[in-house]
C-alpha atoms as a PDB file:
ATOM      1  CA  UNK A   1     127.445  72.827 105.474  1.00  0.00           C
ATOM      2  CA  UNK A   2     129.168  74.731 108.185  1.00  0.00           C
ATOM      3  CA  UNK A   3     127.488  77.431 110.322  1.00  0.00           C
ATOM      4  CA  UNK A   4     130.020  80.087 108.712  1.00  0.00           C
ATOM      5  CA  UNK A   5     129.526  78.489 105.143  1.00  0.00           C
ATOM      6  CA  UNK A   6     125.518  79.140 106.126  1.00  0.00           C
ATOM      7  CA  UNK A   7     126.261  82.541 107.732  1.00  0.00           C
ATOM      8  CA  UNK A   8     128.063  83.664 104.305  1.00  0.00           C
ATOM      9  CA  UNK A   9     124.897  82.216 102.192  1.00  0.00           C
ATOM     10  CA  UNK A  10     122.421  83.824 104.497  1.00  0.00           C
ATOM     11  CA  UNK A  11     124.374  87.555 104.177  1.00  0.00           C
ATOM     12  CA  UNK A  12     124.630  87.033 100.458  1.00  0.00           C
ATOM     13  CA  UNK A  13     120.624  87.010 100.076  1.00  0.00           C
ATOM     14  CA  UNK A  14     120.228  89.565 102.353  1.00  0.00           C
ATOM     15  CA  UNK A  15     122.117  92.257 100.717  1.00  0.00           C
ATOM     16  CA  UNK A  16     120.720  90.679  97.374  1.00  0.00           C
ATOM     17  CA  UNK A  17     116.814  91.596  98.650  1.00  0.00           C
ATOM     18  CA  UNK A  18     118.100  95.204  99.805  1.00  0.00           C
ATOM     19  CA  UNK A  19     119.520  95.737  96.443  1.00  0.00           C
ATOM     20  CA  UNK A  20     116.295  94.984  94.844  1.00  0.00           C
ATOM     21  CA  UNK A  21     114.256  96.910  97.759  1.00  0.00           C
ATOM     22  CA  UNK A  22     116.396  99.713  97.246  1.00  0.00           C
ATOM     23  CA  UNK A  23     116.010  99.252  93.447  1.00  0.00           C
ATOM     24  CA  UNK A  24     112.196  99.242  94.112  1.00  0.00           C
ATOM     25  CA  UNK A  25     111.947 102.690  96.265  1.00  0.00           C
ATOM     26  CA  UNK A  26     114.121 104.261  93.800  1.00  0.00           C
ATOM     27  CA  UNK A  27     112.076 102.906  90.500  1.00  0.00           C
ATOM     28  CA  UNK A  28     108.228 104.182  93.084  1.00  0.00           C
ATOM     29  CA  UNK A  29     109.623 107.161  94.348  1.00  0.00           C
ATOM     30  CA  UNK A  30     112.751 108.356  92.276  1.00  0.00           C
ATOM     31  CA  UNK A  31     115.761 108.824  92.889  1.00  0.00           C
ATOM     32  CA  UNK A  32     115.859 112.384  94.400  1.00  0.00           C
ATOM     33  CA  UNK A  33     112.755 111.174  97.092  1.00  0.00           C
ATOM     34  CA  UNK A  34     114.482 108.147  97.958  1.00  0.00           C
ATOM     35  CA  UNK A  35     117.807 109.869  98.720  1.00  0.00           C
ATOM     36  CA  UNK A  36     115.384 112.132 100.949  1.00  0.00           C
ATOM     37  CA  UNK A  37     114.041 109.135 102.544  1.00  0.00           C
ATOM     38  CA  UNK A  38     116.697 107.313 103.509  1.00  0.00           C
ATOM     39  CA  UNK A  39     118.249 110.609 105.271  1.00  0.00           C
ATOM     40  CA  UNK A  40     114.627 110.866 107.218  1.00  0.00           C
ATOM     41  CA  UNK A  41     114.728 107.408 107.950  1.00  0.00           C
ATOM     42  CA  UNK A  42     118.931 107.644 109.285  1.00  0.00           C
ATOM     43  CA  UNK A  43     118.269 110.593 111.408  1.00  0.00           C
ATOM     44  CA  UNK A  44     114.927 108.187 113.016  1.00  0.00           C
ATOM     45  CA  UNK A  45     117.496 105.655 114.449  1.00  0.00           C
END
């Protein structure tokens, strides 16, 4: 396996477990309280 064949795997699962932690905030909190946590959390950093 090459390192950018890796690289691409490695991204892939990545954006796969923030879909479903994204999925998970939204299903806990709602929709409307994630939205307002994300823009809490973007104006932190």
């Amino acid at each position: 396996m090459s390192v950018s064949e890796e690289g691409r795997r490695l991204l892939e699962r990545l954006k796969e477990r923030r879909r479903d932690l994204m999925h998970g905030f939204i299903e806990y909190l709602g929709e409307e309280d994630t939205v307002e946590l994300l823009l809490l959390v973007s104006r932190a950093v």
